[in-house]
N, C-alpha and C. Protein backbone atom coordinates (compact mmCIF):
# COMPACT_ATOMS: atom_id res chain seq x y z
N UNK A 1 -75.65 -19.27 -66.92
CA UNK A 1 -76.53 -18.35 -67.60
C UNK A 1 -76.64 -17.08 -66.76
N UNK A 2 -76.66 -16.03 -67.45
CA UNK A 2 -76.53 -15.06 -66.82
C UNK A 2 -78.29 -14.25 -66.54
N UNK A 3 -78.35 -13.82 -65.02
CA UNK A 3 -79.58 -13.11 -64.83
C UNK A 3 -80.09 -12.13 -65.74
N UNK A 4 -79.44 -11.14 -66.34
CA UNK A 4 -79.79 -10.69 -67.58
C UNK A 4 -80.54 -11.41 -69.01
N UNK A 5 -80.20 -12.57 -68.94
CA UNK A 5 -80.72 -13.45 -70.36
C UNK A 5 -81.83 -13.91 -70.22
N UNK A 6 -83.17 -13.92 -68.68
CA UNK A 6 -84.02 -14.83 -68.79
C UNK A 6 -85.24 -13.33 -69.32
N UNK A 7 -85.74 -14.04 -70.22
CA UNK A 7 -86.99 -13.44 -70.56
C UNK A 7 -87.97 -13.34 -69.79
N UNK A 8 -89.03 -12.19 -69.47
CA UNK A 8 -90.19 -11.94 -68.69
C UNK A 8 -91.03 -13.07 -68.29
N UNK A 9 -91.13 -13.81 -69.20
CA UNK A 9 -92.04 -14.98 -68.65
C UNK A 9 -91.32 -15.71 -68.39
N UNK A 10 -89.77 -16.39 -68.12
CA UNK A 10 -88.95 -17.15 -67.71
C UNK A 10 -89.05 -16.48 -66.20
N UNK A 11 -88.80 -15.58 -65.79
CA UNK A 11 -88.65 -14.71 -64.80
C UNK A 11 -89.95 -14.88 -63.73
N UNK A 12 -91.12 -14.99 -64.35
CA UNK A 12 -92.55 -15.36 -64.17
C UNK A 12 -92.33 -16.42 -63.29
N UNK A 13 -91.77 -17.50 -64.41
CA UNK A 13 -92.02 -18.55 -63.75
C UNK A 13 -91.57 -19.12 -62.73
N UNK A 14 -89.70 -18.53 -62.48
CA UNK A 14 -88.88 -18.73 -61.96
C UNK A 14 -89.46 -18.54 -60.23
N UNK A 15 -90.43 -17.13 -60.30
CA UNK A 15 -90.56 -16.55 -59.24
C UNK A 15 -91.64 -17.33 -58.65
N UNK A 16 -92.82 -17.69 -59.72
CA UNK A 16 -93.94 -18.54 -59.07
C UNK A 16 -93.31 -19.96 -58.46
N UNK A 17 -92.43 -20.65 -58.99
CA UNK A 17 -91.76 -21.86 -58.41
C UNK A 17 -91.00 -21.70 -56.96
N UNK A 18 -90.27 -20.67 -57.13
CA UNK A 18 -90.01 -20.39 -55.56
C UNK A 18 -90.78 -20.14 -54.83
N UNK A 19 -92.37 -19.17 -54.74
CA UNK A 19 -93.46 -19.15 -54.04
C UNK A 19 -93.62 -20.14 -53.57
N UNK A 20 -94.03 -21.16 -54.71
CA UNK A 20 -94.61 -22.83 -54.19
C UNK A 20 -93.62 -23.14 -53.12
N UNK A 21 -92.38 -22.94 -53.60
CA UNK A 21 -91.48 -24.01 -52.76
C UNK A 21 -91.34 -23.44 -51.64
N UNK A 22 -91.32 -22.06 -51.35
CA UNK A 22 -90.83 -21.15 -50.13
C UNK A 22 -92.52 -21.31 -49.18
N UNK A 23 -93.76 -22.30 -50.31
CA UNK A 23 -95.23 -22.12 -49.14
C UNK A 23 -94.72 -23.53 -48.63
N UNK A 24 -94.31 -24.42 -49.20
CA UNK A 24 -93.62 -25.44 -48.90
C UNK A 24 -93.25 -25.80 -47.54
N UNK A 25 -92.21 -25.15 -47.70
CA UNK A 25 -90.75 -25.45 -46.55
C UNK A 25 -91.90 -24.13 -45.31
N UNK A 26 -92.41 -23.10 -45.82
CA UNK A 26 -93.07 -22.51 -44.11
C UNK A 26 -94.03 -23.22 -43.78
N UNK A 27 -94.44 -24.34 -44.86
CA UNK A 27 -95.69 -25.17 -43.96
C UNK A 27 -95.53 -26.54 -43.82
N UNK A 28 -93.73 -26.59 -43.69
CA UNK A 28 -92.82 -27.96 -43.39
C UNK A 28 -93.27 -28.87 -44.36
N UNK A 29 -93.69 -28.55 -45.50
CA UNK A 29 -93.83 -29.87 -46.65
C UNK A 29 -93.08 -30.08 -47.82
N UNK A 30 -91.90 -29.41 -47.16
CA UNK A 30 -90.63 -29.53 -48.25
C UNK A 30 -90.33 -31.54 -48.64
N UNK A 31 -89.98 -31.53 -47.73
CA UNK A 31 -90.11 -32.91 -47.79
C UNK A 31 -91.28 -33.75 -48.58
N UNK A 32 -91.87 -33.76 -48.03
CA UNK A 32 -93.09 -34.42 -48.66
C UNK A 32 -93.21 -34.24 -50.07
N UNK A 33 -93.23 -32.95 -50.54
CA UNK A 33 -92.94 -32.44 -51.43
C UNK A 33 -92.15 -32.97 -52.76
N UNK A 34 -90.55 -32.94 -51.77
CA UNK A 34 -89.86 -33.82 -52.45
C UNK A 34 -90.03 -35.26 -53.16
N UNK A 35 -91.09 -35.77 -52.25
CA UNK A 35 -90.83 -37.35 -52.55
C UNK A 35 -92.77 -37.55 -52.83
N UNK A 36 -93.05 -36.51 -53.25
CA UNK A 36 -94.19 -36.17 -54.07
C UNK A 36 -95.60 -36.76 -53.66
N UNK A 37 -95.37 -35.95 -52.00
CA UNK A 37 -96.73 -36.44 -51.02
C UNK A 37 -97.65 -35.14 -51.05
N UNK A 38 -97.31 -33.97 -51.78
CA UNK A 38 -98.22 -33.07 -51.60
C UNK A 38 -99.10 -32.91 -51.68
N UNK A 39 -100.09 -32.27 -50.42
CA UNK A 39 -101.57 -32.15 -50.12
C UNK A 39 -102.21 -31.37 -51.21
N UNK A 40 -103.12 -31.64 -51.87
CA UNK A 40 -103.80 -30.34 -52.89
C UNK A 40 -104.27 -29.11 -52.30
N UNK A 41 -104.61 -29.48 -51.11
CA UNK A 41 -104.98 -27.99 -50.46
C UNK A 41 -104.65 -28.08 -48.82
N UNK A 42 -104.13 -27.16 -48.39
CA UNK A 42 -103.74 -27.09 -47.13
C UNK A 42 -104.21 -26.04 -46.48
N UNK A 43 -104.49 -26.58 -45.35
CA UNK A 43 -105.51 -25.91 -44.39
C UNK A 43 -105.04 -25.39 -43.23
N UNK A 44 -105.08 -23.62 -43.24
CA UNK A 44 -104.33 -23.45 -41.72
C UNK A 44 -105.05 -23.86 -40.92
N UNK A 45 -104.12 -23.50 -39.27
CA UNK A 45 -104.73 -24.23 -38.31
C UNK A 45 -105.85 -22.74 -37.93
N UNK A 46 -107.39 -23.53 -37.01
CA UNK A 46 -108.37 -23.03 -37.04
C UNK A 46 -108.48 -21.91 -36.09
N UNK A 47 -107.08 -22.23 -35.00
CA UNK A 47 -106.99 -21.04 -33.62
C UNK A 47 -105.57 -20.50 -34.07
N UNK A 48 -104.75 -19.96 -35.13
CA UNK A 48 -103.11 -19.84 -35.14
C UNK A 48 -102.79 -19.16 -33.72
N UNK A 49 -103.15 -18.44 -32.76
CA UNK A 49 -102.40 -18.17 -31.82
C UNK A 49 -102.59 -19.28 -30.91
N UNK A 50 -103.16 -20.61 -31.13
CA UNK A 50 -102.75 -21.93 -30.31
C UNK A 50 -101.73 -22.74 -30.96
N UNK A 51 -100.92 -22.39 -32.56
CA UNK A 51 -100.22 -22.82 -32.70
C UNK A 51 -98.89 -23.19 -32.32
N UNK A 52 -98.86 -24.78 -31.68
CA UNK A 52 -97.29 -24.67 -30.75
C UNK A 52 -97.48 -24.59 -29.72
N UNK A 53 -98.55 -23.93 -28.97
CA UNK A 53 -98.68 -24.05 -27.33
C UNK A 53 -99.61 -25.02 -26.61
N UNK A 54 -99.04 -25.11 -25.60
CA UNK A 54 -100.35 -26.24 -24.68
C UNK A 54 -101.70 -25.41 -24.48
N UNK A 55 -102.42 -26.22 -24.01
CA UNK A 55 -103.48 -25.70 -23.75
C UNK A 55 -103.90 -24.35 -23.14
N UNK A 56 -103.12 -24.09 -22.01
CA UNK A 56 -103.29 -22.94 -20.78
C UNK A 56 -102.85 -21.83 -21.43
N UNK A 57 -101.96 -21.95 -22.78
CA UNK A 57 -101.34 -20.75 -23.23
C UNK A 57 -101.94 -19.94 -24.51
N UNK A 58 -101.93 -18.67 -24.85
CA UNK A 58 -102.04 -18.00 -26.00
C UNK A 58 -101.35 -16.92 -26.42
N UNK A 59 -100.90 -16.75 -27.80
CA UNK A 59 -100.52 -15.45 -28.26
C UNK A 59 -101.41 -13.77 -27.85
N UNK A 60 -100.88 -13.41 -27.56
CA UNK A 60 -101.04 -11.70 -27.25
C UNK A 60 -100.10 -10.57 -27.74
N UNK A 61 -100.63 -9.83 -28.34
CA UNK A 61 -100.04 -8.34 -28.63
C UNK A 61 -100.23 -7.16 -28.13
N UNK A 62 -99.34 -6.60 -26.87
CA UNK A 62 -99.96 -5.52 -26.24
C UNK A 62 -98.61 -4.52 -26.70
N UNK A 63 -99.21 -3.29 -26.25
CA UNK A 63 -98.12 -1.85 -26.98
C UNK A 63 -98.07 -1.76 -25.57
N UNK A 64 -96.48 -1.51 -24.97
CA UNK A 64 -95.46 -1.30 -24.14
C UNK A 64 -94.85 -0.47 -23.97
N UNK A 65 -94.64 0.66 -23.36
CA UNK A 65 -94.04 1.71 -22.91
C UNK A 65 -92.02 0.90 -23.20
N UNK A 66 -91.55 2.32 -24.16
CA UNK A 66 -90.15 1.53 -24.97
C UNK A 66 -89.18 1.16 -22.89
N UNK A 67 -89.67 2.01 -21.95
CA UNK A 67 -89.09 2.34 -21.23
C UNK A 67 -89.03 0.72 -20.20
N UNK A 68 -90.12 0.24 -20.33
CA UNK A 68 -90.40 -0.59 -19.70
C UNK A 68 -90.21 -2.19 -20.56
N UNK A 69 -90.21 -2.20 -21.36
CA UNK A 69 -90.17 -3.28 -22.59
C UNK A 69 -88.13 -3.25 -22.47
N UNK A 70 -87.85 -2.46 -22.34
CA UNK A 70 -86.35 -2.47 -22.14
C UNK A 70 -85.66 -3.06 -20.50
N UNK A 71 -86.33 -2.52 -19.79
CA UNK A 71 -86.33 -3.22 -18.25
C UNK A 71 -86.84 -4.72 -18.14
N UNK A 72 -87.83 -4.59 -18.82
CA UNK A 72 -88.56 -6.23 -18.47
C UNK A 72 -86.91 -7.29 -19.34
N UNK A 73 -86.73 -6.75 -20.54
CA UNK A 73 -85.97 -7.63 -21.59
C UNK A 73 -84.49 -7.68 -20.73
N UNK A 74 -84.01 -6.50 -19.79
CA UNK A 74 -82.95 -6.52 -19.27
C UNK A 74 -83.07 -7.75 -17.69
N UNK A 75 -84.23 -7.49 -17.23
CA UNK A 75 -84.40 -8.56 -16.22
C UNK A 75 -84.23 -10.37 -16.46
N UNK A 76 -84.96 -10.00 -17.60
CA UNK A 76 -85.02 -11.92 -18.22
C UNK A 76 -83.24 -12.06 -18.73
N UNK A 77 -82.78 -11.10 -19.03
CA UNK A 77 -81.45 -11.24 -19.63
C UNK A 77 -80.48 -11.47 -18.44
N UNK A 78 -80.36 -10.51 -17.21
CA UNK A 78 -79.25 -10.82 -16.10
C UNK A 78 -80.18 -12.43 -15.21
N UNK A 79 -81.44 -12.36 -15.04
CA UNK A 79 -82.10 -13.59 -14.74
C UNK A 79 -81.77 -14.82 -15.26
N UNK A 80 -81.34 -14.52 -16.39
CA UNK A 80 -81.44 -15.54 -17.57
C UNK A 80 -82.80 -16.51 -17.62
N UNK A 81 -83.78 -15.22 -17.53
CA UNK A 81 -85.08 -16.16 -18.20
C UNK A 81 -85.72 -15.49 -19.33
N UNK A 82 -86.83 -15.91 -20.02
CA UNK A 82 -87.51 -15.94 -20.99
C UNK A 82 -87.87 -14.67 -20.68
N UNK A 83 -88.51 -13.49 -21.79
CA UNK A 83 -89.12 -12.53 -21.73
C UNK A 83 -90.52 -12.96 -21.15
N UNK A 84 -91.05 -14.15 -22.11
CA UNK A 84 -92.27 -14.71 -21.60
C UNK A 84 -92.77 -15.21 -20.15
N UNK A 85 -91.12 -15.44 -19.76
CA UNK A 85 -91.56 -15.90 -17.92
C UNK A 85 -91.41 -14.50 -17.02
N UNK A 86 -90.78 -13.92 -17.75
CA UNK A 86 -90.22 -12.67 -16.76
C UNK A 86 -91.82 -11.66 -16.23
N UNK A 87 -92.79 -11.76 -17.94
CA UNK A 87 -94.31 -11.08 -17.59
C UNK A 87 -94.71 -11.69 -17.09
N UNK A 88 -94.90 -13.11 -17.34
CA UNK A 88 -95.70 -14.22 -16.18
C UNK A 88 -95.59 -14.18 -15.05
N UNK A 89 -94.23 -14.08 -14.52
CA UNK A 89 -94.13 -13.82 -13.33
C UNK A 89 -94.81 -11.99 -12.76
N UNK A 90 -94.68 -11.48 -13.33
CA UNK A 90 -94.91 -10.08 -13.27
C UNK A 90 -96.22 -9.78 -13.13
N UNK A 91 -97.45 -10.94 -13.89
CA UNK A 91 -98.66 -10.59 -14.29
C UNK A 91 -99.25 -11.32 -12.92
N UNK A 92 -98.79 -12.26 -12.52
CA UNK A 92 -98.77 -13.09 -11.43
C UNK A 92 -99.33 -12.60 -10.24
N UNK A 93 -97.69 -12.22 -9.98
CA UNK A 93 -97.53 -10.71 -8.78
C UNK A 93 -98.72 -9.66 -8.79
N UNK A 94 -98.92 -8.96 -10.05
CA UNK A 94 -99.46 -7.97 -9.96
C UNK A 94 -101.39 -8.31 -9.73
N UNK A 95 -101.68 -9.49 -10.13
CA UNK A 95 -103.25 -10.07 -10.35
C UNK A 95 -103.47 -10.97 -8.76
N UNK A 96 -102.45 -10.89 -8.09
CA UNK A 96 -102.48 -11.55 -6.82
C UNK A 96 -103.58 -11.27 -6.12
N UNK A 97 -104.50 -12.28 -5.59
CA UNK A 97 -105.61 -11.85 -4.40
C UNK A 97 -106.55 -10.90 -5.41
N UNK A 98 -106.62 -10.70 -6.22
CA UNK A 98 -107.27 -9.62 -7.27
C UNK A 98 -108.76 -10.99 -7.45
């Protein structure tokens, strides 16, 4: 069938079914889904920047000089470590005896 032939409300629907399925699979209940365990209502988590990390850790968003955000990313890269260890270590150093 060709994309041209579905009518406005075919189109509707087409798009609301992928929503569902695409809230699905980003909130890993594709599965479940499938085999028709789905929750009626799902609840994000209550801290999302503790999502995924241990305890000691959290999400942060700070604005970075492009000059320096390019040095830090080039250090973790010939280091071969994480961007995330490269500030840690950095924030470390710099908060020392502080």
């Amino acid at each position: 069938m060709r994309f041209d032939s579905y009518s406005e409300q075919e189109w509707k629907e087409i798009i609301a079914e992928y929503e569902k399925h695409s809230q699905w699979i980003h909130q890993g209940l594709f599965l479940s889904a499938k085999i028709g365990l789905v929750p009626k209502e799902v609840q994000a988590p209550k801290n999302i920047t503790q999502t995924g990390l241990s305890s000691a850790w959290t999400r942060a968003t700070f604005i970075v000089n492009n000059d320096l955000n390019e040095k830090i990313k080039a250090v973790a890269y010939w280091d071969r470590l994480t961007v995330k260890e490269v500030l840690h270590e950095a924030l470390l150093q710099y908060l020392k005896g502080r």
